[in-house]
Protein backbone atom coordinates (compact mmCIF):
# COMPACT_ATOMS: atom_id res chain seq x y z
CA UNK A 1 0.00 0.00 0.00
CA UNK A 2 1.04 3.35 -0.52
CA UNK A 3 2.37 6.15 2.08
CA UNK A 4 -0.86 7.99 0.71
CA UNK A 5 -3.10 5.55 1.45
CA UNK A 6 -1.51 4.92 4.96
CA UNK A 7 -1.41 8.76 5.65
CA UNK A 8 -5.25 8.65 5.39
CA UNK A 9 -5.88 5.87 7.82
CA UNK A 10 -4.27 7.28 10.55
CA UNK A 11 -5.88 10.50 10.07
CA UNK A 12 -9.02 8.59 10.77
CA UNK A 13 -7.47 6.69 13.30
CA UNK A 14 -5.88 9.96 14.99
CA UNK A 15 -9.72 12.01 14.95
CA UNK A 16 -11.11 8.32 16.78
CA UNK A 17 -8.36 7.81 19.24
CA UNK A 18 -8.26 11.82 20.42
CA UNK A 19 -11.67 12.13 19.77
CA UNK A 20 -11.63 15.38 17.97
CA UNK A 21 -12.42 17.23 20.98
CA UNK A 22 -8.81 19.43 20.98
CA UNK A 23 -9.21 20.07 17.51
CA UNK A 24 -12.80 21.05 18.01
CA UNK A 25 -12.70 23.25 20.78
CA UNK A 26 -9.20 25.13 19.19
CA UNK A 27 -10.77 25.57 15.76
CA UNK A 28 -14.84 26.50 17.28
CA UNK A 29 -15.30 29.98 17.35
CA UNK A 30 -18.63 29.05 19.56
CA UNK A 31 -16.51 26.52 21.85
CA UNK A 32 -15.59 29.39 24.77
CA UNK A 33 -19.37 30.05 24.85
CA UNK A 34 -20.38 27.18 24.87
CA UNK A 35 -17.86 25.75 27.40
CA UNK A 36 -18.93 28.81 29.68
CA UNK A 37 -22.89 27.86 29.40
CA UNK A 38 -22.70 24.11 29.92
CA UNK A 39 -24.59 22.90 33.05
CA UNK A 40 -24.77 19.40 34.19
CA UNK A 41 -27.06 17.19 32.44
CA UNK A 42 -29.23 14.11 33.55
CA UNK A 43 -27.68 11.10 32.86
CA UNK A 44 -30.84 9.85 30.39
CA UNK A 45 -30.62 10.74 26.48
CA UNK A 46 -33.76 12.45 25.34
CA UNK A 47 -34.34 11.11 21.91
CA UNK A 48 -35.10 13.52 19.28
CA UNK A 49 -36.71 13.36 15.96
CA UNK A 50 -33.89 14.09 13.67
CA UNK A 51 -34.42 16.36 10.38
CA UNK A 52 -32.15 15.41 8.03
CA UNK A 53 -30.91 17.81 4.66
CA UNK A 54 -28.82 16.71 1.50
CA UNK A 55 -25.33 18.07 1.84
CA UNK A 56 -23.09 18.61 -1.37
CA UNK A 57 -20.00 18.26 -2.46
CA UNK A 58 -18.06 18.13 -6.11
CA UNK A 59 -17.83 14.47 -6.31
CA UNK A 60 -20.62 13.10 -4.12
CA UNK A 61 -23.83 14.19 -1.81
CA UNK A 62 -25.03 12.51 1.33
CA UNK A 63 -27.68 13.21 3.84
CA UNK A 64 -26.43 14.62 7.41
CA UNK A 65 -28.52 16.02 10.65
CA UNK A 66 -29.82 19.31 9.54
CA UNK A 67 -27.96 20.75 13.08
CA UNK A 68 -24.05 19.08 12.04
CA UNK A 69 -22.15 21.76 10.20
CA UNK A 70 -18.69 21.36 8.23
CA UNK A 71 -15.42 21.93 9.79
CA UNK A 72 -12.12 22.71 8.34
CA UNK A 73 -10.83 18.97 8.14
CA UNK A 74 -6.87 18.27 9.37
CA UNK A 75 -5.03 16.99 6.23
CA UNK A 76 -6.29 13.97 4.85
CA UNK A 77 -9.53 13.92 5.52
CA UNK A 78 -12.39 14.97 2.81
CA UNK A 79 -14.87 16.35 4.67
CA UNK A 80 -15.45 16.48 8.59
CA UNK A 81 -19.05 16.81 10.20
CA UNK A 82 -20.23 17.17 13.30
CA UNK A 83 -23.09 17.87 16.27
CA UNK A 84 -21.92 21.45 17.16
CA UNK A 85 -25.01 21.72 19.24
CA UNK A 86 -24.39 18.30 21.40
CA UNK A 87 -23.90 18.84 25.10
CA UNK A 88 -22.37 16.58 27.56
CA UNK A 89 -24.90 14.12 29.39
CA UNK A 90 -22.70 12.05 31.04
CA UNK A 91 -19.47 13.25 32.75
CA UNK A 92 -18.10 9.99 33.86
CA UNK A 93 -18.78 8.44 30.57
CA UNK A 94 -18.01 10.71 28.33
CA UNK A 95 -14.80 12.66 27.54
CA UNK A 96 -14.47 16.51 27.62
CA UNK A 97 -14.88 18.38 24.66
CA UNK A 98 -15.82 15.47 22.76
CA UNK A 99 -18.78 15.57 19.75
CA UNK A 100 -20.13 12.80 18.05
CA UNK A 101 -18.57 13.31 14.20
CA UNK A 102 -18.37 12.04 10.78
CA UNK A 103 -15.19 12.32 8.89
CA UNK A 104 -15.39 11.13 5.82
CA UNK A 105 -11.93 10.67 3.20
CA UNK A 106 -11.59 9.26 -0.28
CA UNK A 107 -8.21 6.75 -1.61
CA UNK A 108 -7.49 4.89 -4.58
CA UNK A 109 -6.82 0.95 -4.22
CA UNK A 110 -4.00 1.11 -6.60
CA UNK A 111 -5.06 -2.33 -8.34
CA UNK A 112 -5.12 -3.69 -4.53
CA UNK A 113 -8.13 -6.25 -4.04
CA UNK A 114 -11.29 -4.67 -2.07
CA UNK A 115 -10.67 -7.79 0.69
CA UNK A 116 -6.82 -6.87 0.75
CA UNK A 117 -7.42 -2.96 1.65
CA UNK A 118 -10.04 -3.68 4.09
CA UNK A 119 -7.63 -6.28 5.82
CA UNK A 120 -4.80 -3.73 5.81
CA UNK A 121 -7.44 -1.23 7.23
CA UNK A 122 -7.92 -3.22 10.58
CA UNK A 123 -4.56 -4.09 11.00
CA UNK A 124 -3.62 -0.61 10.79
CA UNK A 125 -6.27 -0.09 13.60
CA UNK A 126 -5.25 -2.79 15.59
CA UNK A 127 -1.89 -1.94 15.70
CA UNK A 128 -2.71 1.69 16.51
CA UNK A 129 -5.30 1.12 19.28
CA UNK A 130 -4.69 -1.98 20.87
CA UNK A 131 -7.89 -1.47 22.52
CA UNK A 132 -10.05 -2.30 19.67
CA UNK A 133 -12.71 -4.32 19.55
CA UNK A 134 -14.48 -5.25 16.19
CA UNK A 135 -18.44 -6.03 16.25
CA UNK A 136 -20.78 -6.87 13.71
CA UNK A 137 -19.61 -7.21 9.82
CA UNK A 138 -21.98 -6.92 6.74
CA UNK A 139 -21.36 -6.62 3.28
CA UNK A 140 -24.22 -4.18 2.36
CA UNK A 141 -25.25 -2.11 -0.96
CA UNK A 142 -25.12 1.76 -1.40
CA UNK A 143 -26.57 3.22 -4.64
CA UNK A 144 -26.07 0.09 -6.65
CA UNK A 145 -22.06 -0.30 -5.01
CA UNK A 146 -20.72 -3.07 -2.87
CA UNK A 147 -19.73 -1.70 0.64
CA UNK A 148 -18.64 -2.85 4.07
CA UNK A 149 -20.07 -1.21 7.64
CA UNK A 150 -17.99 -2.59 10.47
CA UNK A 151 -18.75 -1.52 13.98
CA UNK A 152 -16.02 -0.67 16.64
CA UNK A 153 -15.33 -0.46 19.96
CA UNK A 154 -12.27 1.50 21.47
CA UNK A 155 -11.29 2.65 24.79
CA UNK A 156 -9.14 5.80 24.83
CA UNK A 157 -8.03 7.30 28.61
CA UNK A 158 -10.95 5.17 29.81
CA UNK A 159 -12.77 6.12 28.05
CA UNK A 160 -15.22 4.09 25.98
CA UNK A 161 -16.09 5.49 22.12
CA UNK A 162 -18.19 3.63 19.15
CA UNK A 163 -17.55 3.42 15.84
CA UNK A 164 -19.06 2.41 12.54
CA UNK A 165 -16.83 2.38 9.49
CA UNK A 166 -17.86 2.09 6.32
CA UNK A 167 -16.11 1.65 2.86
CA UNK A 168 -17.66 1.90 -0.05
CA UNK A 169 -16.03 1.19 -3.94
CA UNK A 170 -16.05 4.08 -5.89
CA UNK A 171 -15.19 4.01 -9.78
CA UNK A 172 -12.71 1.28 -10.75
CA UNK A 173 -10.33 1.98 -7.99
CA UNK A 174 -11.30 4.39 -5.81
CA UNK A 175 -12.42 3.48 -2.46
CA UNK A 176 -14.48 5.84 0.18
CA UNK A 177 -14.73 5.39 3.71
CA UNK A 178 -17.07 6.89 6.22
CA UNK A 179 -15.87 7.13 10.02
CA UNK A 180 -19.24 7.97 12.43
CA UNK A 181 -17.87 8.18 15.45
CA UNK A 182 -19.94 8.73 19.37
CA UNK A 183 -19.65 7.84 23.20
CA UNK A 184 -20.82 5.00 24.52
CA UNK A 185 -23.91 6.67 26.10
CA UNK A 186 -24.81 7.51 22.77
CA UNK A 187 -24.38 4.56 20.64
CA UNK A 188 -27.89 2.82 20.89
CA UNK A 189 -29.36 6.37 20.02
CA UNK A 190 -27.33 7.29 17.25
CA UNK A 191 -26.70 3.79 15.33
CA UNK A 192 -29.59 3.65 13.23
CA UNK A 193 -28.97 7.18 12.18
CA UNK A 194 -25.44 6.39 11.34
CA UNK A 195 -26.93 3.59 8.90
CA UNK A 196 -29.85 6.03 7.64
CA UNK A 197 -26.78 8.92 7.07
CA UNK A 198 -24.92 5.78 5.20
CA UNK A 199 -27.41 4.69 2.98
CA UNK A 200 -28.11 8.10 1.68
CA UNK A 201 -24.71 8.66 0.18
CA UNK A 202 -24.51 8.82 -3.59
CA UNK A 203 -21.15 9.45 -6.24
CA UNK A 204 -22.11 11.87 -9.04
């Protein structure tokens, strides 16, 4: 595999290990304010309807929670989303600063088999967070393309944080992955939106 195509994995593996929160709260001009107003919040998850709207880019569009805006990605990563909004509901479960996100980035396989990058994918996580621990596996279909979701489990600082990964083949060789990434408080709420989010996106 190429240094390209390695530099990319870690930058997913990098947002789900630190949990974006530094990076959020240095690059959200609303952080400070927010920060400042947060109160303590019961430790139950109100479930809300969620409205989503069709977000665009050059090469693909996707559906996303009509409250998630766009950040400034770090380098190799396409596009980053995420629940600006989301408060903290649990402070013992859930690490400072942290947002439920979606970072999505976009490789070639470089004539590499789809089974081969996907293997090299979770070794790379393995290796890099020791802690990991794979769940449930399905080969799935997105807008007439083969795709894999794979769900994750990894504890950072003690942290517990769930994942769903999803790549998806492009055109010939390209390859796109989706990274949704929440606390553990949040995983049973958010899952089926994850999926709903997934299934919406669409190549041009």
């Amino acid at each position: 595999m190429s240094n390209k195509i390695i530099i990319y994995i870690v930058a997913i593996i990098v947002l789900i290990s630190a949990g974006i929160g530094y990076f959020l709260w240095n690059s959200d001009p609303l952080a400070e304010k927010q920060s400042q107003e947060q109160e303590e919040q019961d430790n139950d998850i109100e479930v809300k309807e969620v409205e989503l709207v069709i977000f665009t880019k050059d090469d693909f569009e996707i559906q996303k929670p009509e409250i998630w805006s766009e950040l400034t990605p770090p380098e190799g990563i396409r596009v980053l989303l995420t629940s600006i909004e989301e408060e903290q509901i649990d402070s013992e479960k859930e690490k400072d600063g942290f947002r439920t996100y979606l970072a999505i980035t976009y490789d070639t396989l470089q004539g590499k088999a789809t089974e081969e990058f996907i293997g090299y994918v979770k070794d790379i996580l393995v290796d890099s967070l020791p802690s990991i621990e794979f769940g449930k596996e399905e080969v799935i279909n997105i807008d007439g393309r083969n795709a894999l979701t794979l769900e994750a489990i990894i504890i950072q600082e003690g942290y517990q944080f769930n994942s769903l990964l999803v790549m998806i083949n492009g055109e010939g060789d390209d390859m796109w992955t989706l990274s949704f990434n929440t606390s553990e408080v949040r995983w049973e709420d958010s899952k089926d939106l994850f999926y709903e989010i997934t299934n919406s996106f669409k190549l041009k």
